[in-house]
Protein backbone atom coordinates (compact mmCIF):
# COMPACT_ATOMS: atom_id res chain seq x y z
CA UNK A 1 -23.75 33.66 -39.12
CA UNK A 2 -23.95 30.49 -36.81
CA UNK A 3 -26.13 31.18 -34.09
CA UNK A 4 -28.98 33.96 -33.21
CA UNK A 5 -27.07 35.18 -30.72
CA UNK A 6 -24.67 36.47 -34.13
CA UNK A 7 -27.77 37.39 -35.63
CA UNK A 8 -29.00 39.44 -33.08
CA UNK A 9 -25.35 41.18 -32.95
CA UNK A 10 -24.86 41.77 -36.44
CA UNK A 11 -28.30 42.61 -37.41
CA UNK A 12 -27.73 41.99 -41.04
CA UNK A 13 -30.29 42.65 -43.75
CA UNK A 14 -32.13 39.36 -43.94
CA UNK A 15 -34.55 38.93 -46.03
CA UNK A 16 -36.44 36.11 -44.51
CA UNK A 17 -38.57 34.17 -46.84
CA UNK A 18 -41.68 31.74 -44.82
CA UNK A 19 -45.26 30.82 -45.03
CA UNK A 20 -48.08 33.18 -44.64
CA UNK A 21 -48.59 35.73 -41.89
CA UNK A 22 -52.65 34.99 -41.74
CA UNK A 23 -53.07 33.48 -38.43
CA UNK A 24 -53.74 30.25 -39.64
CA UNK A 25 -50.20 29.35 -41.54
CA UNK A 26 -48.29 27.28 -38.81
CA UNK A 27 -44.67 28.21 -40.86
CA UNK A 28 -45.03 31.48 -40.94
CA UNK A 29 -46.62 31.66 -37.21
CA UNK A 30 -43.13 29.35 -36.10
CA UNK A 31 -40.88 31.72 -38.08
CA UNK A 32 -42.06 34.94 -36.44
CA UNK A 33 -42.12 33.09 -32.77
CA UNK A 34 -38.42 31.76 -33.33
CA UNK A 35 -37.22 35.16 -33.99
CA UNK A 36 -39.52 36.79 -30.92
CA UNK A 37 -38.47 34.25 -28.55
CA UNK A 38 -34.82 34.72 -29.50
CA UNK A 39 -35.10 38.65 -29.12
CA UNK A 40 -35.66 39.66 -32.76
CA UNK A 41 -38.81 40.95 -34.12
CA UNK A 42 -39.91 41.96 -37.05
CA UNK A 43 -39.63 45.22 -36.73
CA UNK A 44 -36.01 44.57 -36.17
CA UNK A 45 -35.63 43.19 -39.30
CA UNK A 46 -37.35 46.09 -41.32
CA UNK A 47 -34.63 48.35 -39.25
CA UNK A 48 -31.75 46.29 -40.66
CA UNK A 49 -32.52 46.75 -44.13
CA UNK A 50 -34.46 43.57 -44.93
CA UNK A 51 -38.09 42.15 -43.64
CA UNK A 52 -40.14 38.75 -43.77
CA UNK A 53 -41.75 37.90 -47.13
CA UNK A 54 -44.69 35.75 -46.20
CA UNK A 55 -46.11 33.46 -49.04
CA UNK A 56 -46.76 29.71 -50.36
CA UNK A 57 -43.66 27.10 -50.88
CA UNK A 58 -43.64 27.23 -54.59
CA UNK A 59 -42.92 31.06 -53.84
CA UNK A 60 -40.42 30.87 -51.62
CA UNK A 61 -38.80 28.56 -53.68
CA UNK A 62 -38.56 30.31 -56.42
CA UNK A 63 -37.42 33.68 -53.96
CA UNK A 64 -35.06 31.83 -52.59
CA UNK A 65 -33.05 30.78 -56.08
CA UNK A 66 -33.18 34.14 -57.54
CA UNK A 67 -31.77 35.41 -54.67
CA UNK A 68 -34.52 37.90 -53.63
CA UNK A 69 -34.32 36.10 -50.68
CA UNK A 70 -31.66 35.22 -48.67
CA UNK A 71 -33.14 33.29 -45.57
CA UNK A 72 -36.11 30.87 -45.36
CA UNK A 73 -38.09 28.79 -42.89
CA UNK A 74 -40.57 26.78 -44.71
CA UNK A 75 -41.46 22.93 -44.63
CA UNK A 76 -40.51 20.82 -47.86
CA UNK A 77 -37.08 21.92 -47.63
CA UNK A 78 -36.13 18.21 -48.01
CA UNK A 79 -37.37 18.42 -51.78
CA UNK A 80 -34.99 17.72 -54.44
CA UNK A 81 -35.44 21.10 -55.39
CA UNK A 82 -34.43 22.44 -52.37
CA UNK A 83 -31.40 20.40 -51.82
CA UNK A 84 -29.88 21.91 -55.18
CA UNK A 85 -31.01 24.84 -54.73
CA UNK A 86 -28.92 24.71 -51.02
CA UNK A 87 -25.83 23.46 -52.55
CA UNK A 88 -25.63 25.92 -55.84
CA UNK A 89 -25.77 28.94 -52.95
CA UNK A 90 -24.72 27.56 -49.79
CA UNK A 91 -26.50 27.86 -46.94
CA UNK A 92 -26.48 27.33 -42.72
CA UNK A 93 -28.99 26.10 -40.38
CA UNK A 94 -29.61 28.29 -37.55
CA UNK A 95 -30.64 25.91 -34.54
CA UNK A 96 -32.69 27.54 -31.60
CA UNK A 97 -31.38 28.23 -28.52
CA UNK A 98 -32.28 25.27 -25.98
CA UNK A 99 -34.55 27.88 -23.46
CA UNK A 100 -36.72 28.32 -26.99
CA UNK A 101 -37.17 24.90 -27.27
CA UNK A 102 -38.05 24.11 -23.77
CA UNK A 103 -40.61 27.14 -23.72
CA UNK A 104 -42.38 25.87 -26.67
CA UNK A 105 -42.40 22.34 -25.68
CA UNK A 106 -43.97 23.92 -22.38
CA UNK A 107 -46.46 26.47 -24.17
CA UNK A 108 -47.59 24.15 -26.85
CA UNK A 109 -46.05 20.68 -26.69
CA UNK A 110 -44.34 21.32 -29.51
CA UNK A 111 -41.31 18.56 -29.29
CA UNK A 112 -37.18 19.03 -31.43
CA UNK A 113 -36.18 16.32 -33.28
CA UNK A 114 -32.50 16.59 -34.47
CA UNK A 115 -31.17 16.06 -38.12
CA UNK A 116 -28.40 14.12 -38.75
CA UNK A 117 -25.06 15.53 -39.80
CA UNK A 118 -24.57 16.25 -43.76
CA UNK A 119 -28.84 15.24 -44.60
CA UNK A 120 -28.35 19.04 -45.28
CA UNK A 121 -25.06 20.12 -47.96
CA UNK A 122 -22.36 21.46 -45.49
CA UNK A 123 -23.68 20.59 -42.29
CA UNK A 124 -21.77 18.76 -40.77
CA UNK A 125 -23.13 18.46 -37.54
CA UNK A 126 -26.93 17.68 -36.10
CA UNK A 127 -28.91 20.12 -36.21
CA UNK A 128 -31.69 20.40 -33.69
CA UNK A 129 -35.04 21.87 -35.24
CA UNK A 130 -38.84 22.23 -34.34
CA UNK A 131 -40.34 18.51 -35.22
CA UNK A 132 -42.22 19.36 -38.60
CA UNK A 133 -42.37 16.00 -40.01
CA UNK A 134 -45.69 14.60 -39.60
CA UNK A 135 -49.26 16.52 -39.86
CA UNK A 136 -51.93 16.60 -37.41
CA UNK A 137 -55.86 15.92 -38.77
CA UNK A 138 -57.85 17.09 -36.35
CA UNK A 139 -61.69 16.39 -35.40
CA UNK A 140 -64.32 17.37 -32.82
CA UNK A 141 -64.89 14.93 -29.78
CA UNK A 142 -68.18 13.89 -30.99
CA UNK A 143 -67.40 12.58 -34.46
CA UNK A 144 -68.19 8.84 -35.07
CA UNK A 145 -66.24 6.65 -33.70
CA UNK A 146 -66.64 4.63 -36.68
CA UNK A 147 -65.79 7.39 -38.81
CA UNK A 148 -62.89 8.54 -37.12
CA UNK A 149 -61.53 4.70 -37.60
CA UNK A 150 -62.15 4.58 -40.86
CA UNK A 151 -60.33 7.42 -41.39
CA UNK A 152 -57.31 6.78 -39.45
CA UNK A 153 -57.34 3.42 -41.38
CA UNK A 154 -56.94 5.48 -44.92
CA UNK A 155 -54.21 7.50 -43.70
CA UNK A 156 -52.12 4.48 -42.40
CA UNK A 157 -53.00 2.02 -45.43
CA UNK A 158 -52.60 5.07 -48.23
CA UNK A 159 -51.12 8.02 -46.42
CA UNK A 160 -47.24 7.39 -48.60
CA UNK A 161 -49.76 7.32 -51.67
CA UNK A 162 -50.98 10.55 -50.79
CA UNK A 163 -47.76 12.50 -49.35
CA UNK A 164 -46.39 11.64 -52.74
CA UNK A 165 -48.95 13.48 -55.22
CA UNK A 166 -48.73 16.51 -52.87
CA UNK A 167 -48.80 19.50 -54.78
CA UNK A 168 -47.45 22.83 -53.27
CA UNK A 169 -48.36 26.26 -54.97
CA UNK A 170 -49.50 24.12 -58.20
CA UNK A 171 -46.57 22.62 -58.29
CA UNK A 172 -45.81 18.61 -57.72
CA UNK A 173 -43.07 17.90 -55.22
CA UNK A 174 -40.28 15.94 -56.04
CA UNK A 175 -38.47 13.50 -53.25
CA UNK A 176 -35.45 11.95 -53.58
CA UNK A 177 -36.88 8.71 -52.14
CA UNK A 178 -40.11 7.39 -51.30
CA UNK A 179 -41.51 8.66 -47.70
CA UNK A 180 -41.83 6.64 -44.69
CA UNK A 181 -45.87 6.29 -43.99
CA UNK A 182 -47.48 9.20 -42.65
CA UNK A 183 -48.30 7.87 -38.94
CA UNK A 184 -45.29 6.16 -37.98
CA UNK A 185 -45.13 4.51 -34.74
CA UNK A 186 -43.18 7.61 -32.84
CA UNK A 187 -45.64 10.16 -34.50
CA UNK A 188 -48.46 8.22 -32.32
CA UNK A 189 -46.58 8.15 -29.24
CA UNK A 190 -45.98 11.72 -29.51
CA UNK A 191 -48.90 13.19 -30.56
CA UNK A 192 -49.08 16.61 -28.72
CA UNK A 193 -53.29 16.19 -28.72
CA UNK A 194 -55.42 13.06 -26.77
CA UNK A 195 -56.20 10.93 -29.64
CA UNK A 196 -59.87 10.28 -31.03
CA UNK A 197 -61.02 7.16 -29.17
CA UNK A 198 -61.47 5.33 -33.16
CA UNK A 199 -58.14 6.40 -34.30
CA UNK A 200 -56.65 5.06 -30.64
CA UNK A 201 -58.45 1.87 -31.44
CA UNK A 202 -57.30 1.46 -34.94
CA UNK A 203 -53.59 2.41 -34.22
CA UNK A 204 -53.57 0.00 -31.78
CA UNK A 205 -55.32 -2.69 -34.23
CA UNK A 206 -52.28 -2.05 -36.63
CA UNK A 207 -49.77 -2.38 -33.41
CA UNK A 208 -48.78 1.43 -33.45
CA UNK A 209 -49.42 1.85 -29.80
């Protein structure tokens, strides 16, 4: 299968591996709304034979290569591990239909950001996903200024220090390279939210806006 439309016509029994169903994962919330919003529920799945398994990314990991699995959307799937795992049982990228994308930029500002050819084993095309490569920290309007600087300062100056100890499920992650820093100059300009007023001043202290 290449597209949803074919999944939506075949209906085979996928067995779709993703983060948590608990109203608070963002994965598993953006799996479930990628198959609603492309006419596929999960209740549709369950028909076909197979179902969402909702759980951490060490989990779905380790569903994935034994096979119990045999479809995932989950973050960290640029992970060493994953890329083996990807070309040891060889996988395809389903890209969302461009109406999806345009109703979730709409609903939630939510922006694509497109993949280049072969980043993934046998794709040999971009691939157009949901943007999931920088993280969001949050904070009420009436924080400290100062504090909210101070903050934003730690994630610029250590944030590649800390994306690289990340552990997921109790397990370290391994990367094939070092990351780029956490709050890039494009993750500013897009940020989806109004920035706090001491982040906005610190960014544009370190020339990121």
């Amino acid at each position: 299968m290449r597209t949803f439309a074919e999944l939506r016509e075949r209906k085979p029994p996928l067995l779709l591996a993703t983060g948590y169903l608990d109203g608070d994962n963002v994965i598993g919330f953006q799996a479930v709304e990628l198959l609603k919003r492309h006419g596929i529920e999960r209740a549709d799945l369950e028909a076909w034979g197979g179902g969402i398994m909702d759980t951490g990314l060490a989990e779905t990991k380790r569903l994935y290569a034994a096979g119990e699995a045999n479809g995932l959307c989950q973050e960290g799937v640029y992970s060493r591990g994953f890329q083996e795992y990807m070309e040891r049982k060889p996988s395809y990228c389903l890209q969302p239909e461009p109406e999806v994308f345009q109703q979730i930029r709409d609903e939630w500002g939510w922006e694509p950001i497109t993949v280049p050819a072969n980043f993934y084993y046998g794709q040999t095309e971009p691939l157009v996903a949901l943007d999931y490569s920088s993280w969001l920290l949050c904070a009420r309007e009436d924080l400290d200024e100062s504090i909210a600087h101070t903050i934003a300062g730690i994630v610029v100056d250590h944030g590649s220090e800390l994306n690289q100890s990340r552990m997921a499920g109790g397990n370290r992650v391994d990367f094939e390279s070092p990351q780029p820093p956490v709050v890039p100059k494009e993750a500013v300009d897009t940020s989806p939210v109004p920035l706090h007023p001491g982040a906005e001043r610190l960014y544009r202290e370190r020339g990121l806006l």
